[in-house]
C-alpha atoms as a PDB file:
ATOM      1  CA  UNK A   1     -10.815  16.296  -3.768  1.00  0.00           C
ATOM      2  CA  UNK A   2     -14.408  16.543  -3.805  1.00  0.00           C
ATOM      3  CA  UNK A   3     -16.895  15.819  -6.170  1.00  0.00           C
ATOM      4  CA  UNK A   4     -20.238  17.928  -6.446  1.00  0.00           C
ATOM      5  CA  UNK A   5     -22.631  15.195  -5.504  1.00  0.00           C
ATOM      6  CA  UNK A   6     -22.016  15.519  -1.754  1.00  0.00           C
ATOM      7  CA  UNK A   7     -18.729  16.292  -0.860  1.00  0.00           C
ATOM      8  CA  UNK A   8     -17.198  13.215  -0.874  1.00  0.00           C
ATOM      9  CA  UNK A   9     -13.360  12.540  -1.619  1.00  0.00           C
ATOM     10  CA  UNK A  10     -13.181  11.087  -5.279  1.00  0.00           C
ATOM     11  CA  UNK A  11      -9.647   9.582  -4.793  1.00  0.00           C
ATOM     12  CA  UNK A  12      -8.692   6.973  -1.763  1.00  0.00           C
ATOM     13  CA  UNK A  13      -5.388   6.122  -1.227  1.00  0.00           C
ATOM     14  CA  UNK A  14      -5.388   2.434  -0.082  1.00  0.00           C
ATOM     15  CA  UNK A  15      -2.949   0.351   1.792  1.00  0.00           C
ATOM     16  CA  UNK A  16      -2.536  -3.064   2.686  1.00  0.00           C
ATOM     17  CA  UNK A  17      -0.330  -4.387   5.324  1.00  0.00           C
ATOM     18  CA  UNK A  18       0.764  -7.118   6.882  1.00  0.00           C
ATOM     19  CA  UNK A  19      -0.870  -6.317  10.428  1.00  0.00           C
ATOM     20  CA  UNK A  20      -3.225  -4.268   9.392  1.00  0.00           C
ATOM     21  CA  UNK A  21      -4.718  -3.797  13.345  1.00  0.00           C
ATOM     22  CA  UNK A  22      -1.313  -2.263  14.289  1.00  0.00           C
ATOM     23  CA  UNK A  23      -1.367  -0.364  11.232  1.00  0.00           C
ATOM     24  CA  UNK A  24      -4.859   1.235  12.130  1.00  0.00           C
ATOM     25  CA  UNK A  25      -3.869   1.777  15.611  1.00  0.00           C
ATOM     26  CA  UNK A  26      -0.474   3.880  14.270  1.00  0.00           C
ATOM     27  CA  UNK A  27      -2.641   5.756  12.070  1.00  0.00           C
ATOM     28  CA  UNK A  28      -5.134   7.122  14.648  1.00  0.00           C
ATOM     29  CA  UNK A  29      -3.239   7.371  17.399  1.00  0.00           C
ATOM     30  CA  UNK A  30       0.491   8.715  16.065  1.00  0.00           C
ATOM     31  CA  UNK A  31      -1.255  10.211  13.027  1.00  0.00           C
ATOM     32  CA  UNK A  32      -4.857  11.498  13.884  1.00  0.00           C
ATOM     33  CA  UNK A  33      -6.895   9.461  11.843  1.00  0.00           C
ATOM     34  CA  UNK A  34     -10.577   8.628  12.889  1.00  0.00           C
ATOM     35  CA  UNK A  35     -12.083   5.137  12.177  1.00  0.00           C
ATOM     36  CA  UNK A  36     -14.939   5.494   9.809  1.00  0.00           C
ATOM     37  CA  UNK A  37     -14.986   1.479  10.031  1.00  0.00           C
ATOM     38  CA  UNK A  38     -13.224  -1.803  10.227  1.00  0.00           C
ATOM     39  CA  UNK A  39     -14.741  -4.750   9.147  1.00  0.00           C
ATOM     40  CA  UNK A  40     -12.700  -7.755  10.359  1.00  0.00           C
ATOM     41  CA  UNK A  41     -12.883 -11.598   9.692  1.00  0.00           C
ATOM     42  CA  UNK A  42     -11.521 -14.411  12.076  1.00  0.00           C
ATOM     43  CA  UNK A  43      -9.610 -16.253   9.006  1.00  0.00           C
ATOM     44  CA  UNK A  44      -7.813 -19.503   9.781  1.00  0.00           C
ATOM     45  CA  UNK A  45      -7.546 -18.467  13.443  1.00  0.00           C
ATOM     46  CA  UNK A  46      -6.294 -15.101  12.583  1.00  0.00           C
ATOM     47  CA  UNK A  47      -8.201 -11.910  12.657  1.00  0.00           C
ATOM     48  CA  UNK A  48      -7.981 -10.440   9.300  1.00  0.00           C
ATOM     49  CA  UNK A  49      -9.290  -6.973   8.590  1.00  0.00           C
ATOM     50  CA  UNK A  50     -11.073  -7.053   5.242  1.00  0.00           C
ATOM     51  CA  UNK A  51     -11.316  -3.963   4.845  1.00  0.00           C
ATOM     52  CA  UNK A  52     -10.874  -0.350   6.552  1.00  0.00           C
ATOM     53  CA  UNK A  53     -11.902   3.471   5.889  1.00  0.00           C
ATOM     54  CA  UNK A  54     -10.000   6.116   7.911  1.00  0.00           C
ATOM     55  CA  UNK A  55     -10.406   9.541   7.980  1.00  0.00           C
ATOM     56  CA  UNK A  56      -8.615  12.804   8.173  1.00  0.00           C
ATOM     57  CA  UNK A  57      -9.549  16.132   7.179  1.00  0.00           C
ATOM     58  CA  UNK A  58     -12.157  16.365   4.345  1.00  0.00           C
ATOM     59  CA  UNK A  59      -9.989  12.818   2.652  1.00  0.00           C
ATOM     60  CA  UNK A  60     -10.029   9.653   3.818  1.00  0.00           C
ATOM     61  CA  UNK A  61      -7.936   6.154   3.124  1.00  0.00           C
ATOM     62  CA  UNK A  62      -8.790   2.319   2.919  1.00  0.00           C
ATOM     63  CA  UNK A  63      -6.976  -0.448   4.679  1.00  0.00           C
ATOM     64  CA  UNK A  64      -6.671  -4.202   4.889  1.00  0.00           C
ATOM     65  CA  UNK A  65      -4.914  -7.066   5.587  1.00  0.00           C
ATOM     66  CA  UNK A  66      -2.152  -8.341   3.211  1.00  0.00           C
ATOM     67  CA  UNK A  67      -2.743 -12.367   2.164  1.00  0.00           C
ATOM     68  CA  UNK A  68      -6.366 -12.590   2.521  1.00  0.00           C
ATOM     69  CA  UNK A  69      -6.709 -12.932  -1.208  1.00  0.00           C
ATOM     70  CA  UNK A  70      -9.136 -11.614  -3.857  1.00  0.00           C
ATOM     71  CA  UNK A  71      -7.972  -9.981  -6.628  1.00  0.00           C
ATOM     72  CA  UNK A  72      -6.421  -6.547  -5.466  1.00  0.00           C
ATOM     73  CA  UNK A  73      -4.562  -8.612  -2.857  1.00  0.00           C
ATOM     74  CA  UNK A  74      -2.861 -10.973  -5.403  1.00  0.00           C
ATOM     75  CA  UNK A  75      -2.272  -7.632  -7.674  1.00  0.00           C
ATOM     76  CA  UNK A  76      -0.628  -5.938  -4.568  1.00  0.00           C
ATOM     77  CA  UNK A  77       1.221  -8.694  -3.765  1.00  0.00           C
ATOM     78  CA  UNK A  78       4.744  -7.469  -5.137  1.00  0.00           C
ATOM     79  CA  UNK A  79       3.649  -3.771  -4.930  1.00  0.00           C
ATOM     80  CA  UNK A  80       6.345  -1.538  -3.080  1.00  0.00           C
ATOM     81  CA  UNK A  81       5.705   0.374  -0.326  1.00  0.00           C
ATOM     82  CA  UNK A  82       3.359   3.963  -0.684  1.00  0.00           C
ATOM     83  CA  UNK A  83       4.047   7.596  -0.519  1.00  0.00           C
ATOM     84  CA  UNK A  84       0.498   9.978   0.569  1.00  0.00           C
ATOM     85  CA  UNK A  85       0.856  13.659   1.282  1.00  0.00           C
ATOM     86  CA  UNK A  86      -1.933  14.408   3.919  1.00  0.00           C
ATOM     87  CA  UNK A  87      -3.462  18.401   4.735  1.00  0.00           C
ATOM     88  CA  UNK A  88      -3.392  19.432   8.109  1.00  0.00           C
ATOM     89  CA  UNK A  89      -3.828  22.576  10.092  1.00  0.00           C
ATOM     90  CA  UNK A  90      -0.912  22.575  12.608  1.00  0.00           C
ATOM     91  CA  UNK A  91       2.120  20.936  11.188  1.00  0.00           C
ATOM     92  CA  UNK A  92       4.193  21.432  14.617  1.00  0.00           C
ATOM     93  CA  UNK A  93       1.191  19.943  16.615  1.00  0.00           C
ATOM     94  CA  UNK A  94       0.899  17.050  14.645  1.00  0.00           C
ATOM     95  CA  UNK A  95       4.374  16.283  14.755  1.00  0.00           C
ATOM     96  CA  UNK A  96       4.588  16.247  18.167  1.00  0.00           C
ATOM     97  CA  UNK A  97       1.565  13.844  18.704  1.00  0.00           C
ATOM     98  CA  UNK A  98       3.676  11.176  15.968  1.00  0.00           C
ATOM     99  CA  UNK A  99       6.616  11.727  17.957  1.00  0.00           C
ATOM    100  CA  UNK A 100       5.129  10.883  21.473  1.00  0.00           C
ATOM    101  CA  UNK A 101       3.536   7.517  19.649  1.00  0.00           C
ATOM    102  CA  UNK A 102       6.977   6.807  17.924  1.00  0.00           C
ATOM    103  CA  UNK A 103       6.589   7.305  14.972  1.00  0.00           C
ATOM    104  CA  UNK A 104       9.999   7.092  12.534  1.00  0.00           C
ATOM    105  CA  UNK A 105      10.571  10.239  11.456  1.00  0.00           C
ATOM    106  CA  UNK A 106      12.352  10.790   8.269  1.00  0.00           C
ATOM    107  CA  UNK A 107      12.337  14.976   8.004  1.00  0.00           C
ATOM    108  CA  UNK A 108      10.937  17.084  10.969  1.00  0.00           C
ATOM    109  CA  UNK A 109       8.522  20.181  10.378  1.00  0.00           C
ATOM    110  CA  UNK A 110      10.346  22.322   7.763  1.00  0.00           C
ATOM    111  CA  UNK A 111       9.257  25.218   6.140  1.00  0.00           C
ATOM    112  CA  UNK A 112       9.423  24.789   1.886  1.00  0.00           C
ATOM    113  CA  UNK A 113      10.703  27.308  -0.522  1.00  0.00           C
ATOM    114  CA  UNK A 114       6.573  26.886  -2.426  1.00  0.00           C
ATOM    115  CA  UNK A 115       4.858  28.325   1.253  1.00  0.00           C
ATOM    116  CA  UNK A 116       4.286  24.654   2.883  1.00  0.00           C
ATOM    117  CA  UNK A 117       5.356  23.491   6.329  1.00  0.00           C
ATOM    118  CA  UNK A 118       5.681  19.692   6.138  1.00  0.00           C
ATOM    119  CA  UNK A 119       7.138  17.009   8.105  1.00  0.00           C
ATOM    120  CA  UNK A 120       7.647  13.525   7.020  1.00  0.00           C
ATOM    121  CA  UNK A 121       7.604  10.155   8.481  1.00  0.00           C
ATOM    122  CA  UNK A 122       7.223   6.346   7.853  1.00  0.00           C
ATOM    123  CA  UNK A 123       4.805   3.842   9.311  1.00  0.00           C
ATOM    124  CA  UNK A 124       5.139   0.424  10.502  1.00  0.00           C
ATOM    125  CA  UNK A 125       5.814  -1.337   7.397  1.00  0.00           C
ATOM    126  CA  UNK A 126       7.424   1.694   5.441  1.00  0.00           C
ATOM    127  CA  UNK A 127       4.984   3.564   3.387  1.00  0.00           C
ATOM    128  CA  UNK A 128       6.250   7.239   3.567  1.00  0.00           C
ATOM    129  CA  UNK A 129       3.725   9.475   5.183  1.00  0.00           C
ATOM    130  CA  UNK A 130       4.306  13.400   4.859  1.00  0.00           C
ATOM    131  CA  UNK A 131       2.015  16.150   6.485  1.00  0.00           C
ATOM    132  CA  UNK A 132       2.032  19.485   5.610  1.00  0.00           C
ATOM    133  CA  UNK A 133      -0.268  23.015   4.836  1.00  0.00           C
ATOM    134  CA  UNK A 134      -0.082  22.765   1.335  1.00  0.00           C
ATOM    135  CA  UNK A 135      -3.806  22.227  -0.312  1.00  0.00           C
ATOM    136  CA  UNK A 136      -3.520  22.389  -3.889  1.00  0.00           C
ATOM    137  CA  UNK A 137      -6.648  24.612  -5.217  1.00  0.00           C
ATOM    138  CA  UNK A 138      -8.834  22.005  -7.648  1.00  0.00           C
ATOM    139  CA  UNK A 139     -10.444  24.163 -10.279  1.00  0.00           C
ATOM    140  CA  UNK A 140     -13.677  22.314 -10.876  1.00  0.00           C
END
């Protein structure tokens, strides 16, 4: 997920929601993300996050605020919700930390026939999140 200039991820997933401050503040604190930033803009009255990087692991994710406009807003528009698998260590302790922040959860920490443990749950505005030790080895 890297590419050989510097380790960066080459592929972010990226949401936009319709409060995308409660979004952030699900991700980090049911999920475990970090803020890498948030750049927000007081729009109309409203606070509007233009744009968001989140971290977890060695991948990261962008976020913003739905009806701000631009181009990938208005092509997002009628987009459905999102499904993104994430890496992490302890399946069992990251469960638990969704569940104390209330996160939905739509499967709890199962072990899979292919050697993962996952779990599986949905945000605040229904994009599918699953968690789990499977890390796919990217021959490069």
């Amino acid at each position: 997920m890297t590419d050989a200039s510097g380790g960066r991820p080459s592929i972010y997933p990226t949401l936009l929601y319709r409060d995308a401050k409660a979004a952030i503040r699900q991700l980090t604190e049911a999920f475990g993300f970090t803020e890498l930033s948030v750049y927000e803009s007081d729009e109309n009255g409203a606070d509007v996050v233009m744009h968001a990087e989140l971290v977890q692991g060695n991948g990261a994710i962008m976020v913003g605020s739905k009806g701000r406009g631009g181009v990938f807003d208005h092509a997002m528009k009628d987009a459905g919700t999102t499904g993104v698998y994430v890496v992490v260590d302890d399946v069992d302790a990251h469960h638990r930390r969704a569940v104390e922040h209330g996160a939905e959860i739509l499967m709890p920490p199962t072990d899979q026939d292919y050697g993962s443990r996952d779990y599986m749950a949905r945000d605040l505005e229904g994009n599918v999140w699953s968690f789990g030790t499977y890390a796919p080895e990217i021959a490069g």
